[in-house]
PDB file of N, CA and C in Angstrom:
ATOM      1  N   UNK A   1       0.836  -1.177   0.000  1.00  0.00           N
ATOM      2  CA  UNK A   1       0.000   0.000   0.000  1.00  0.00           C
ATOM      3  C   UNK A   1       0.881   1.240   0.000  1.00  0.00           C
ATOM      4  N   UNK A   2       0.372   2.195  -0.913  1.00  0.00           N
ATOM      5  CA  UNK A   2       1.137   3.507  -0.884  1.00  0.00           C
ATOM      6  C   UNK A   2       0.852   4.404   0.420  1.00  0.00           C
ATOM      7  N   UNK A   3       1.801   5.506   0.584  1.00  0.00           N
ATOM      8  CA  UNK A   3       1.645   6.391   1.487  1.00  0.00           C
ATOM      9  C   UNK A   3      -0.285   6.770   2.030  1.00  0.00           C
ATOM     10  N   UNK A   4      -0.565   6.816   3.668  1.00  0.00           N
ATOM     11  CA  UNK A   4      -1.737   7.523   3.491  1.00  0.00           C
ATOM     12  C   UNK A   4      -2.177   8.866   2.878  1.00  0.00           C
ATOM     13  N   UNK A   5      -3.103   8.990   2.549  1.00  0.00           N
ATOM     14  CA  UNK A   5      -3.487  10.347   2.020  1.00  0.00           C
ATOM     15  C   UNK A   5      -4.465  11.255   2.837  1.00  0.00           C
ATOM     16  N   UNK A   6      -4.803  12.573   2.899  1.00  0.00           N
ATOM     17  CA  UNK A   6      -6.551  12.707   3.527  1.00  0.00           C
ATOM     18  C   UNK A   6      -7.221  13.029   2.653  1.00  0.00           C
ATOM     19  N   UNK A   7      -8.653  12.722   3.032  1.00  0.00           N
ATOM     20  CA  UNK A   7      -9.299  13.330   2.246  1.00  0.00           C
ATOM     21  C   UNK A   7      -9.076  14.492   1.114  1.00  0.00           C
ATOM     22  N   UNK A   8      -9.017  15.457   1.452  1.00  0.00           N
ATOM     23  CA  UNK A   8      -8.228  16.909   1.065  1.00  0.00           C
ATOM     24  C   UNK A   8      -7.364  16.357   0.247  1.00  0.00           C
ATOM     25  N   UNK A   9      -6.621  15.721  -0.073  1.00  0.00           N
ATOM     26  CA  UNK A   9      -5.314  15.223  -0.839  1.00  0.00           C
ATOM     27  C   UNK A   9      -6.522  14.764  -2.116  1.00  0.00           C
ATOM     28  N   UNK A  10      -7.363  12.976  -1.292  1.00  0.00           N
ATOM     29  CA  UNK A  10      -8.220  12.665  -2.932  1.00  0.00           C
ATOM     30  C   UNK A  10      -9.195  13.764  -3.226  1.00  0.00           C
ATOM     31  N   UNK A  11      -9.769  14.426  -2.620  1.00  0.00           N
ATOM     32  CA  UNK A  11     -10.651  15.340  -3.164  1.00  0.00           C
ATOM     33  C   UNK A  11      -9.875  16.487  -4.246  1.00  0.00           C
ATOM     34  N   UNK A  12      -8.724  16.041  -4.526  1.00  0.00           N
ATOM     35  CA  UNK A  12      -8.041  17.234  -5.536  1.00  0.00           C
ATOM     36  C   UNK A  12      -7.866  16.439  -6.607  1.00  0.00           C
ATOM     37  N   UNK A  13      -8.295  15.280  -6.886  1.00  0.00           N
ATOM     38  CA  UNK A  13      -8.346  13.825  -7.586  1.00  0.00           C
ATOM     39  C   UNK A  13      -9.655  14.372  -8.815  1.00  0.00           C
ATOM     40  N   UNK A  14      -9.388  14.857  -9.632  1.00  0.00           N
ATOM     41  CA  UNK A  14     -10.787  14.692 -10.947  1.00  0.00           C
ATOM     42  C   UNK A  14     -10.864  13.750 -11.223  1.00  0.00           C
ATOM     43  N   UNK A  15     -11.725  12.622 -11.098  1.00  0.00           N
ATOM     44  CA  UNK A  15     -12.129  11.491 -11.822  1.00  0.00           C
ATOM     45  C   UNK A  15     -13.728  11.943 -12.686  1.00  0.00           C
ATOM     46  N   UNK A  16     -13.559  11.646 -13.535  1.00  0.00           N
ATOM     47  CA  UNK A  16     -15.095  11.599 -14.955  1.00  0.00           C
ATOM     48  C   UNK A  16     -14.757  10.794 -15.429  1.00  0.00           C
ATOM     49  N   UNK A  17     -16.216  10.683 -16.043  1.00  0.00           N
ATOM     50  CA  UNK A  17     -16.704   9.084 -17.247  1.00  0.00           C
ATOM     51  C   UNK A  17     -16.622  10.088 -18.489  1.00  0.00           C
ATOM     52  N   UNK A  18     -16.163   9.435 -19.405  1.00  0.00           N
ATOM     53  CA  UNK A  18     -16.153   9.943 -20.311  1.00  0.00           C
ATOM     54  C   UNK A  18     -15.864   8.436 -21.408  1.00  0.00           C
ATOM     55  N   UNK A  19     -16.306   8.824 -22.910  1.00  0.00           N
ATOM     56  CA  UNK A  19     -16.809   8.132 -23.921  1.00  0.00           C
ATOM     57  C   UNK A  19     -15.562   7.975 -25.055  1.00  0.00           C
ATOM     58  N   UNK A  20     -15.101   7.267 -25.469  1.00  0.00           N
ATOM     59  CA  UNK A  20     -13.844   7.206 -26.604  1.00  0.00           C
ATOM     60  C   UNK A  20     -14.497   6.932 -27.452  1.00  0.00           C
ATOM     61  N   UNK A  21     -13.956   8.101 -28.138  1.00  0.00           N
ATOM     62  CA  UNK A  21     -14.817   8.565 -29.862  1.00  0.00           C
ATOM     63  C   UNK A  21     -13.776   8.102 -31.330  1.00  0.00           C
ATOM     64  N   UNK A  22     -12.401   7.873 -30.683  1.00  0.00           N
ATOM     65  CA  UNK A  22     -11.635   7.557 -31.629  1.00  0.00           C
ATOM     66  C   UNK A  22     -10.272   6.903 -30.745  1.00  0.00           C
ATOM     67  N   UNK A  23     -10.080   5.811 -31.717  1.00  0.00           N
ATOM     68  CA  UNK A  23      -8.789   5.029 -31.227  1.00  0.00           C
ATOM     69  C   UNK A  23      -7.572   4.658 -32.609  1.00  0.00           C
ATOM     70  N   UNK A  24      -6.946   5.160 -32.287  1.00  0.00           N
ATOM     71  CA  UNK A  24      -5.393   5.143 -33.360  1.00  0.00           C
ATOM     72  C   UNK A  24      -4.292   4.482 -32.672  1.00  0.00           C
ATOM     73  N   UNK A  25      -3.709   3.601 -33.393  1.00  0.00           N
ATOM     74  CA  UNK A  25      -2.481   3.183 -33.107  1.00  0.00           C
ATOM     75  C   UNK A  25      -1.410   3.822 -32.382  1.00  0.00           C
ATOM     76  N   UNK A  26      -0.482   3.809 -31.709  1.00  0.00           N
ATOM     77  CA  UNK A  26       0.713   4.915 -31.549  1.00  0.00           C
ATOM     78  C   UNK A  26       1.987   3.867 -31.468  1.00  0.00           C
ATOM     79  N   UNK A  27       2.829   3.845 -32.622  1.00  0.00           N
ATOM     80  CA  UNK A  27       3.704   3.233 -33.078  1.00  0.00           C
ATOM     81  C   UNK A  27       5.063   3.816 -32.274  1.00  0.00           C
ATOM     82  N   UNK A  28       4.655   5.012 -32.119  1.00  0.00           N
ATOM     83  CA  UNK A  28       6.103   5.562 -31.570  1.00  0.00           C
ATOM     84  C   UNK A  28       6.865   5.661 -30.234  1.00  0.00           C
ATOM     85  N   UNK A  29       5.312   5.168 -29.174  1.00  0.00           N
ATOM     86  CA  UNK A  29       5.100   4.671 -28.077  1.00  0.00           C
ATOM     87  C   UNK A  29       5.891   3.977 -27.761  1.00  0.00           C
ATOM     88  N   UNK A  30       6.764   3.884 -26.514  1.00  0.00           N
ATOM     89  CA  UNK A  30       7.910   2.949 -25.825  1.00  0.00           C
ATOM     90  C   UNK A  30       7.683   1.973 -25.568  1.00  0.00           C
ATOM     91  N   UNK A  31       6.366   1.510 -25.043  1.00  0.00           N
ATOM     92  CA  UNK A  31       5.489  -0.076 -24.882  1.00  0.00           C
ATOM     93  C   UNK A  31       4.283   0.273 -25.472  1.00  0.00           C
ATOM     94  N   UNK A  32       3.619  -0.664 -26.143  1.00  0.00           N
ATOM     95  CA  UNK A  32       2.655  -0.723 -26.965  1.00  0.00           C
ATOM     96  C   UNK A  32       0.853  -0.083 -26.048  1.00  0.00           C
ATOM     97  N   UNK A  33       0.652   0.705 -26.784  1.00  0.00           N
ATOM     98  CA  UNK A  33      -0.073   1.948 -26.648  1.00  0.00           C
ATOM     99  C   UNK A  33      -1.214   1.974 -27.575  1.00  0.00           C
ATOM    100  N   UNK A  34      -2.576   2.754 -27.254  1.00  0.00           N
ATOM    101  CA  UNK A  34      -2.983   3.121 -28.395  1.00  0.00           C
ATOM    102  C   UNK A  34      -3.492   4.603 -27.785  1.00  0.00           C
ATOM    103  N   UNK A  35      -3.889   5.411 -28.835  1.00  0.00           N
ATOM    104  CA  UNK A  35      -3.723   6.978 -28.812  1.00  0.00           C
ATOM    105  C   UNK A  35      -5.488   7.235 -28.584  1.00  0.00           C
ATOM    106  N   UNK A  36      -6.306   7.738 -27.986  1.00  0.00           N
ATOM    107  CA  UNK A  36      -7.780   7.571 -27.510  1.00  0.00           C
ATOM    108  C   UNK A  36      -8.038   9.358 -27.183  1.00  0.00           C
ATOM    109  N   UNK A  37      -9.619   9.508 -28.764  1.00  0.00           N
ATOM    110  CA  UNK A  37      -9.536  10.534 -28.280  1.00  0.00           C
ATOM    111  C   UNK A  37     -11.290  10.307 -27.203  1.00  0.00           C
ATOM    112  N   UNK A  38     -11.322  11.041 -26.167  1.00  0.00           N
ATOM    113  CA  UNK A  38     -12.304  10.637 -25.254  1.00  0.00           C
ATOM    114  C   UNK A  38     -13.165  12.231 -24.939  1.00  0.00           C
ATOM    115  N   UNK A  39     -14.616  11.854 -25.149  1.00  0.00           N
ATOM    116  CA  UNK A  39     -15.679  12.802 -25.042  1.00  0.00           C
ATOM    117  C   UNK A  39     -15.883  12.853 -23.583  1.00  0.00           C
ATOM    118  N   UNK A  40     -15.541  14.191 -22.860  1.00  0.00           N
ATOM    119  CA  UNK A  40     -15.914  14.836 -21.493  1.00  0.00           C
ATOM    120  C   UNK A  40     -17.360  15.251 -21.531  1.00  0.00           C
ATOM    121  N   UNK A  41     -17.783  15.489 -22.614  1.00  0.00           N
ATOM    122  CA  UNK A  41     -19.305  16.624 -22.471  1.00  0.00           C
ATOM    123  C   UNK A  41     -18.983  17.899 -22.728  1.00  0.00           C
ATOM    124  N   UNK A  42     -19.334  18.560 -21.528  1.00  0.00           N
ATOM    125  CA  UNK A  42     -18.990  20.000 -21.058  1.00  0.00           C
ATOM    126  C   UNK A  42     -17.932  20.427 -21.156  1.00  0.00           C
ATOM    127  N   UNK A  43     -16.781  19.199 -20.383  1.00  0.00           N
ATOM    128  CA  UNK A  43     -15.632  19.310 -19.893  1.00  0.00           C
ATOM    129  C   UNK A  43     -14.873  19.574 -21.557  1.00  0.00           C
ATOM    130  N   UNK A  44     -15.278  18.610 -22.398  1.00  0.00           N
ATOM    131  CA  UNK A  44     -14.853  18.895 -24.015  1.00  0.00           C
ATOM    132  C   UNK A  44     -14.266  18.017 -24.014  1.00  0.00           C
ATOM    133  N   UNK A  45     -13.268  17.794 -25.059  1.00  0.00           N
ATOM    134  CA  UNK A  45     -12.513  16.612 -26.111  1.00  0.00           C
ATOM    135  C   UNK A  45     -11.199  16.562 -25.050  1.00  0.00           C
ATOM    136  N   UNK A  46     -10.909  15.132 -25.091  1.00  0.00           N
ATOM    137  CA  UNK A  46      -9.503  14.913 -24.177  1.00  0.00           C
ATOM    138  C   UNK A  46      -8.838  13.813 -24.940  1.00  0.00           C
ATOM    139  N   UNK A  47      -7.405  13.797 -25.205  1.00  0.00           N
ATOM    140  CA  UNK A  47      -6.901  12.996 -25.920  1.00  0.00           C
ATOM    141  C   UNK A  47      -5.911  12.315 -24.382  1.00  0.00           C
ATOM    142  N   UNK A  48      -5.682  10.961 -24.739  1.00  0.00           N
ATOM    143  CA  UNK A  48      -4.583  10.032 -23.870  1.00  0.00           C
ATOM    144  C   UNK A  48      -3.964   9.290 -24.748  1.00  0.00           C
ATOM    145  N   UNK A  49      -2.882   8.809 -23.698  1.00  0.00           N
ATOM    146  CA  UNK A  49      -2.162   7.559 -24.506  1.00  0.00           C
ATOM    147  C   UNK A  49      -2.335   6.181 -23.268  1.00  0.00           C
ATOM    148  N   UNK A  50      -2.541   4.989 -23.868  1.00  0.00           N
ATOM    149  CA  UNK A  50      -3.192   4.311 -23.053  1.00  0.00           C
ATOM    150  C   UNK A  50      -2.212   2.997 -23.364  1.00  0.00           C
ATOM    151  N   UNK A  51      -1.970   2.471 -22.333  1.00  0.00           N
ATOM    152  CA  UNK A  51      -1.027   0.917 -22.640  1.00  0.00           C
ATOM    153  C   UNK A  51      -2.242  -0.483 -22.374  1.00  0.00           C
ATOM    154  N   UNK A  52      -3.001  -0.206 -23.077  1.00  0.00           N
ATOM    155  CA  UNK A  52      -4.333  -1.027 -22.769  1.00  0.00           C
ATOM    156  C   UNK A  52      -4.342  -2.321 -24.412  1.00  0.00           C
ATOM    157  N   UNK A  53      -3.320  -1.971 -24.722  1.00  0.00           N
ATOM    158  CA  UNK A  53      -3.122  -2.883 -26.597  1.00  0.00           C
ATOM    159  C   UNK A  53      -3.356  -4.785 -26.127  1.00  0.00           C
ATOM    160  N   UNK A  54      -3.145  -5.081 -24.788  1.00  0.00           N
ATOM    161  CA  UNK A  54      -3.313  -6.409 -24.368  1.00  0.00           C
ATOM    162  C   UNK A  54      -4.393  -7.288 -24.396  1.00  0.00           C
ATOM    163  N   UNK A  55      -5.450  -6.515 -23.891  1.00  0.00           N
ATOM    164  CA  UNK A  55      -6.912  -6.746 -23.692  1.00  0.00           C
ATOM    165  C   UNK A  55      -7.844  -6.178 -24.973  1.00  0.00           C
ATOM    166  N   UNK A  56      -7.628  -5.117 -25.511  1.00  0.00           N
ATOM    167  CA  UNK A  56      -8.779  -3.823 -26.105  1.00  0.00           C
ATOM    168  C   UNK A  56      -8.255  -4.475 -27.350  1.00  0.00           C
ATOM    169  N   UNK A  57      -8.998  -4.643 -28.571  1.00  0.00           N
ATOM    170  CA  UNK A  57      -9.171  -3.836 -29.842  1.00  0.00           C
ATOM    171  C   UNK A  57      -9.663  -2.721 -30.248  1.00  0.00           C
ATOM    172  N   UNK A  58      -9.156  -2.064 -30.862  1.00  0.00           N
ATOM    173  CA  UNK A  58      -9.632  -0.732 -31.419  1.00  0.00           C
ATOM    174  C   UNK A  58     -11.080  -1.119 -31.394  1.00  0.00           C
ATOM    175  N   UNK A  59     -11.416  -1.814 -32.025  1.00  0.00           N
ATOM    176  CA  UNK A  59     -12.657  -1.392 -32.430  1.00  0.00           C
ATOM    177  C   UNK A  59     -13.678  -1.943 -31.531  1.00  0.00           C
ATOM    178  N   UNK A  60     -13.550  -2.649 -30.602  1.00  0.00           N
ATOM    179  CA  UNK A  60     -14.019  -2.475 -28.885  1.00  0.00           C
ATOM    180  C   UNK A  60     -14.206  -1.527 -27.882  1.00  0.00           C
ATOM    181  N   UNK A  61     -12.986  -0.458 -28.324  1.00  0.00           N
ATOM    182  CA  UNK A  61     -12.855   0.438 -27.161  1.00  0.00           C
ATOM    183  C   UNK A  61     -14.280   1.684 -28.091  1.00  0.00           C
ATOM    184  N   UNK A  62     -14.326   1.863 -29.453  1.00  0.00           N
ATOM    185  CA  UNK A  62     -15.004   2.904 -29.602  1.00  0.00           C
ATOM    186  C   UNK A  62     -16.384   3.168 -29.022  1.00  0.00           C
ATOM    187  N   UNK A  63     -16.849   4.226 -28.076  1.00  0.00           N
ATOM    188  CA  UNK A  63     -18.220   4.534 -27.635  1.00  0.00           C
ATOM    189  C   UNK A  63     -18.133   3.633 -26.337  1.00  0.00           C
ATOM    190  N   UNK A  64     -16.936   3.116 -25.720  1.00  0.00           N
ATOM    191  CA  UNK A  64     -16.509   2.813 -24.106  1.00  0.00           C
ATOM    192  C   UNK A  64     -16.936   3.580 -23.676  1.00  0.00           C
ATOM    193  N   UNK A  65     -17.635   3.808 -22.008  1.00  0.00           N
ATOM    194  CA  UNK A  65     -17.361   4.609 -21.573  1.00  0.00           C
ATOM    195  C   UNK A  65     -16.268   4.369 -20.746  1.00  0.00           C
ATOM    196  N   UNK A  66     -15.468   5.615 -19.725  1.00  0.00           N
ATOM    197  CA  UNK A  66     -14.063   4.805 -19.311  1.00  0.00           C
ATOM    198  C   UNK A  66     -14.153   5.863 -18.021  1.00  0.00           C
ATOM    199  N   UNK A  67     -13.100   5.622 -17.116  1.00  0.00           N
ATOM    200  CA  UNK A  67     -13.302   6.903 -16.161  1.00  0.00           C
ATOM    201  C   UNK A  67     -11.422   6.929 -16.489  1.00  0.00           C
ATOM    202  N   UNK A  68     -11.024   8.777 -16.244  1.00  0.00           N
ATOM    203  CA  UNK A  68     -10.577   9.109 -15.807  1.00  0.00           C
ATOM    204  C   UNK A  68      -9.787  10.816 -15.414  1.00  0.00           C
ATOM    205  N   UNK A  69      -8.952  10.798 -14.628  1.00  0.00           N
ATOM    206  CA  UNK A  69      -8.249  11.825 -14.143  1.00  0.00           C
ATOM    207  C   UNK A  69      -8.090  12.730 -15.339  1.00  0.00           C
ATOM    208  N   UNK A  70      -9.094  13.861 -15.180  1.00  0.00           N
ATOM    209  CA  UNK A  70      -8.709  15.173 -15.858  1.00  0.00           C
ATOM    210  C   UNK A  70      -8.444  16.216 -15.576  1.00  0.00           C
ATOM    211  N   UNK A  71      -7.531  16.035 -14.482  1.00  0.00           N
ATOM    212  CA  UNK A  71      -6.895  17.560 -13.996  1.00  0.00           C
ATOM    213  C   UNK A  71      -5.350  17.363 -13.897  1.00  0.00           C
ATOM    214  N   UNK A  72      -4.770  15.946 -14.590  1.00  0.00           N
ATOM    215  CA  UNK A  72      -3.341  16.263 -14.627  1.00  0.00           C
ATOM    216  C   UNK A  72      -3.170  16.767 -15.385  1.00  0.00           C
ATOM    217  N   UNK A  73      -1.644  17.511 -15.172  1.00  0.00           N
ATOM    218  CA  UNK A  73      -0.888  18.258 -16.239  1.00  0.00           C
ATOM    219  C   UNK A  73      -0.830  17.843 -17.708  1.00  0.00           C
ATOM    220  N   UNK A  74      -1.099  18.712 -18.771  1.00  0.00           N
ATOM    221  CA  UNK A  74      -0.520  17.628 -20.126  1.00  0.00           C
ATOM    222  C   UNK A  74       0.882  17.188 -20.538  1.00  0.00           C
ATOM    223  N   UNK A  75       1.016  16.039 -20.911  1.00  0.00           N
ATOM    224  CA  UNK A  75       2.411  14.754 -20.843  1.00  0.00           C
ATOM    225  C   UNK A  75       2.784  14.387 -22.269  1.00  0.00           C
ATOM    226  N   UNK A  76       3.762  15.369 -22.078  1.00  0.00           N
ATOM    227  CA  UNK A  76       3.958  14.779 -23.449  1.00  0.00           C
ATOM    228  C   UNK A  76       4.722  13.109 -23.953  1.00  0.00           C
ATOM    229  N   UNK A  77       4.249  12.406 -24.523  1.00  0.00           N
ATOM    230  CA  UNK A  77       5.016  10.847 -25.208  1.00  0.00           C
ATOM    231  C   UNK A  77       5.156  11.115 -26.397  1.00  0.00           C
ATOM    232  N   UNK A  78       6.274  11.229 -26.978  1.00  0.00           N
ATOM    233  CA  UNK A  78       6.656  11.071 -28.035  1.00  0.00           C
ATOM    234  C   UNK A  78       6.362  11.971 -28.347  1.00  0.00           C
ATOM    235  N   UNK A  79       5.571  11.756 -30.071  1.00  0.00           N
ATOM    236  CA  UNK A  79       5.364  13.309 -30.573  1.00  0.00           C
ATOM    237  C   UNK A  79       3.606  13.446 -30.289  1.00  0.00           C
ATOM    238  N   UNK A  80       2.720  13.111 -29.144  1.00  0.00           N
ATOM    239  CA  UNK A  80       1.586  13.254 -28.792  1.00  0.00           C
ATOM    240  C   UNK A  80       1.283  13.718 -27.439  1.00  0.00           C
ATOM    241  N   UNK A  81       0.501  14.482 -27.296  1.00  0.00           N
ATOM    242  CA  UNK A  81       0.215  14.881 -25.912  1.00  0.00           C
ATOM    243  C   UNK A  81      -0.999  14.787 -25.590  1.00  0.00           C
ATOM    244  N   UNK A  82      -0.143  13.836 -24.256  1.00  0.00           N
ATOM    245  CA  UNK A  82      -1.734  13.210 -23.327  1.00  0.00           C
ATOM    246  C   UNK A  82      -2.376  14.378 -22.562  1.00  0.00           C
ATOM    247  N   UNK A  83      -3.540  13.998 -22.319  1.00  0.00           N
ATOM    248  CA  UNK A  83      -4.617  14.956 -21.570  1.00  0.00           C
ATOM    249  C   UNK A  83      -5.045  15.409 -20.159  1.00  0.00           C
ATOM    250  N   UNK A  84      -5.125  13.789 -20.531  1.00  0.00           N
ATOM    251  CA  UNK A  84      -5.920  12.921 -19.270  1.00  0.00           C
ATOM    252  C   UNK A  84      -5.540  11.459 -18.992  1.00  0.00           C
ATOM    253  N   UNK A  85      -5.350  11.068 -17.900  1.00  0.00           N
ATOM    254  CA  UNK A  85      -5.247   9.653 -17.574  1.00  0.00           C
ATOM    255  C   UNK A  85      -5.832   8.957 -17.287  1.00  0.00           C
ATOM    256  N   UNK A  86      -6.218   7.765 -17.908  1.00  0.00           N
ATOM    257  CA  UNK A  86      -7.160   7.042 -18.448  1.00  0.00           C
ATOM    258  C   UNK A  86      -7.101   5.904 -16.962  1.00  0.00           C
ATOM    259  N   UNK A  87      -7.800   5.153 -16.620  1.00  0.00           N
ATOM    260  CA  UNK A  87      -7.861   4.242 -15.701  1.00  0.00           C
ATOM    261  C   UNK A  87      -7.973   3.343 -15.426  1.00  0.00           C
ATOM    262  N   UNK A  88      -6.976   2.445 -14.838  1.00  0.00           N
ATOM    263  CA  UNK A  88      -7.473   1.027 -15.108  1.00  0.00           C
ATOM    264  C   UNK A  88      -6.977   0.102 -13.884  1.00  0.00           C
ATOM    265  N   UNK A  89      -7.061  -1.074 -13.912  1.00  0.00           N
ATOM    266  CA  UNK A  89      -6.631  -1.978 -13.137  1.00  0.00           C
ATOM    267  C   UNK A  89      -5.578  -2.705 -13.484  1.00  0.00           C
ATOM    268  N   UNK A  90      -4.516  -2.436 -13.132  1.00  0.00           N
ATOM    269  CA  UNK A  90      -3.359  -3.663 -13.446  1.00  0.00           C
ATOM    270  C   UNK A  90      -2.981  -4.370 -12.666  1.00  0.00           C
ATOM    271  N   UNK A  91      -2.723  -5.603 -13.982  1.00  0.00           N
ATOM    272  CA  UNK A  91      -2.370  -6.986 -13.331  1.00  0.00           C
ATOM    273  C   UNK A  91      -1.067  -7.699 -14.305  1.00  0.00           C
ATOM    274  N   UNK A  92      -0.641  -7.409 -13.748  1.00  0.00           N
ATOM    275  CA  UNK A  92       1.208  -7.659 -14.873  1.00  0.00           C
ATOM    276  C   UNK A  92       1.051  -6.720 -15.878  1.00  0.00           C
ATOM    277  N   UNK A  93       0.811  -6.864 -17.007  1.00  0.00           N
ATOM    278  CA  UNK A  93       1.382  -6.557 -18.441  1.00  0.00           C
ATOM    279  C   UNK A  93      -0.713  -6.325 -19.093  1.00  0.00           C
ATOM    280  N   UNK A  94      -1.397  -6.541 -18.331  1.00  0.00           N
ATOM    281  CA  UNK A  94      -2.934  -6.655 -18.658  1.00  0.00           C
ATOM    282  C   UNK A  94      -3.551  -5.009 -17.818  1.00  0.00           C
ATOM    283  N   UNK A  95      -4.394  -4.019 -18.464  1.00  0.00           N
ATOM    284  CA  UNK A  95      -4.839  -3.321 -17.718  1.00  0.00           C
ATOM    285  C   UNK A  95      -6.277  -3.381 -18.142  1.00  0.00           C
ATOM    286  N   UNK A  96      -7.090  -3.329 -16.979  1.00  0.00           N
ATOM    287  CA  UNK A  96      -8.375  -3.334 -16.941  1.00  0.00           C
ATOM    288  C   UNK A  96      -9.517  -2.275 -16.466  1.00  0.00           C
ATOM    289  N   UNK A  97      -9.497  -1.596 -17.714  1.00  0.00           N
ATOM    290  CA  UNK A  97     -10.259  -0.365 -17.941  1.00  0.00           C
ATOM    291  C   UNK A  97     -11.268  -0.335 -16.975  1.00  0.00           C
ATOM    292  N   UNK A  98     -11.520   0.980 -16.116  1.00  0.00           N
ATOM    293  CA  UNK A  98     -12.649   1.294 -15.000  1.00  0.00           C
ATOM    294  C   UNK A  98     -13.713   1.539 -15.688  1.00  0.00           C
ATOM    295  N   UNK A  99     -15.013   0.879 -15.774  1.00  0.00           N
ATOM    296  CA  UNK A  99     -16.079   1.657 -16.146  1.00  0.00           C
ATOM    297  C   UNK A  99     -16.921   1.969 -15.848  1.00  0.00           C
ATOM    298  N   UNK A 100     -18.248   2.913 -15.868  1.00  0.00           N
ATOM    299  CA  UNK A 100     -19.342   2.465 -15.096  1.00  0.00           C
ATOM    300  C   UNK A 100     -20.368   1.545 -15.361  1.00  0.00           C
ATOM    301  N   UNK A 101     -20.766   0.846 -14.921  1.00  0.00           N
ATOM    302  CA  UNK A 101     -21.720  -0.591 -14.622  1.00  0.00           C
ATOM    303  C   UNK A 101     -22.899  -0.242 -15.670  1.00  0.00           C
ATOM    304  N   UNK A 102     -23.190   1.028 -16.208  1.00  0.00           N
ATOM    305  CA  UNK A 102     -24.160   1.218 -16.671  1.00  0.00           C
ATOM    306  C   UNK A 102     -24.309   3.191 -17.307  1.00  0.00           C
ATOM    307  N   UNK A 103     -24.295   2.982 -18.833  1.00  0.00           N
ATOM    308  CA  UNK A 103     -24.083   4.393 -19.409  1.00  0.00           C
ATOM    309  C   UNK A 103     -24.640   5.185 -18.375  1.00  0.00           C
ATOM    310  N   UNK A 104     -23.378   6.525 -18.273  1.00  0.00           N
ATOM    311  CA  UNK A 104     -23.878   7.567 -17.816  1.00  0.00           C
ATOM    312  C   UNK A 104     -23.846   8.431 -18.398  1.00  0.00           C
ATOM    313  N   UNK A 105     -24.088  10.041 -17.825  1.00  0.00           N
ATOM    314  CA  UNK A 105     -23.860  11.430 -18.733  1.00  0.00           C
ATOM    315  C   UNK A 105     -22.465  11.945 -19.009  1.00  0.00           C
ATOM    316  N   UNK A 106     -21.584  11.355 -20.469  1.00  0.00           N
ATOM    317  CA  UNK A 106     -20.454  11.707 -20.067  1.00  0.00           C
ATOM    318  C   UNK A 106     -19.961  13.358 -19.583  1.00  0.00           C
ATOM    319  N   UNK A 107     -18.597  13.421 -18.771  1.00  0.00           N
ATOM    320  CA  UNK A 107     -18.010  14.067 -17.988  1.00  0.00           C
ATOM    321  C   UNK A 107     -18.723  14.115 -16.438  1.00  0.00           C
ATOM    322  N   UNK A 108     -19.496  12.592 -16.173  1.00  0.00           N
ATOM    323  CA  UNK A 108     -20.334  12.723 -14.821  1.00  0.00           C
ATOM    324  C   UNK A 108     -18.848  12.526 -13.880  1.00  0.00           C
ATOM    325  N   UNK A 109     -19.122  13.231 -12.508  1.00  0.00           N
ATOM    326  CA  UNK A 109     -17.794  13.042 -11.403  1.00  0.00           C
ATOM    327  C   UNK A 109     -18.068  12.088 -10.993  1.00  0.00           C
ATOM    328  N   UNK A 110     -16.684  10.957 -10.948  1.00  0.00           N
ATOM    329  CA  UNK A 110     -16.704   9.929  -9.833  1.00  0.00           C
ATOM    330  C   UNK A 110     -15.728  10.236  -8.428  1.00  0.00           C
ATOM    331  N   UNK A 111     -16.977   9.755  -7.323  1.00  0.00           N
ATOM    332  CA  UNK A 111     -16.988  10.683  -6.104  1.00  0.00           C
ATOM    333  C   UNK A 111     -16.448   9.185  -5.296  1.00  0.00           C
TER     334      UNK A 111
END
């Protein structure tokens, strides 16, 4: 387990659901990646880079909904810059995308 946190610490945590509207390869990526651009709503268009190529096909992930962190800094990889960090569960070399159980309104907060 990592360091404790308080409240105050996760409450500075943006988590939203949001919808992937487009998925592209990213070849240039250091471990195999794909490039996801993801619908906030309100919040607007957020692009990531995602090491999710294990589990996902492209054409699985389109109209996902997915949760994640949109208040980190933007990161640049390679010649693309991430947005937002996408979320998942890992288990070795496998990550397992957070979602919600049942469509919501994308850019809804997860609390």
């Amino acid at each position: 387990m990592n360091e404790a946190i308080t409240f105050k610490d996760f409450s500075k945590v943006d988590l939203r659901v949001g919808t992937i509207i487009e998925v592209n390869d990213f070849p240039e990526a250091r471990n195999p990646a794909y490039q996801l651009v993801i619908d906030f709503g309100e919040l607007g268009i957020k692009k990531s880079s995602a090491q999710i190529t294990t589990l996902y096909k492209k054409e699985d992930l389109l109209q996902k909904q997915i949760v994640a962190v949109v208040n980190f800094p933007r990161k640049q990889i390679a010649k693309f810059m991430s947005e937002c960090l996408v979320v998942g569960a890992v288990n070795g070399k496998d990550v397992h995308l957070l979602n919600p159980e049942n469509k919501v309104k994308k850019g809804t907060s997860v609390n």
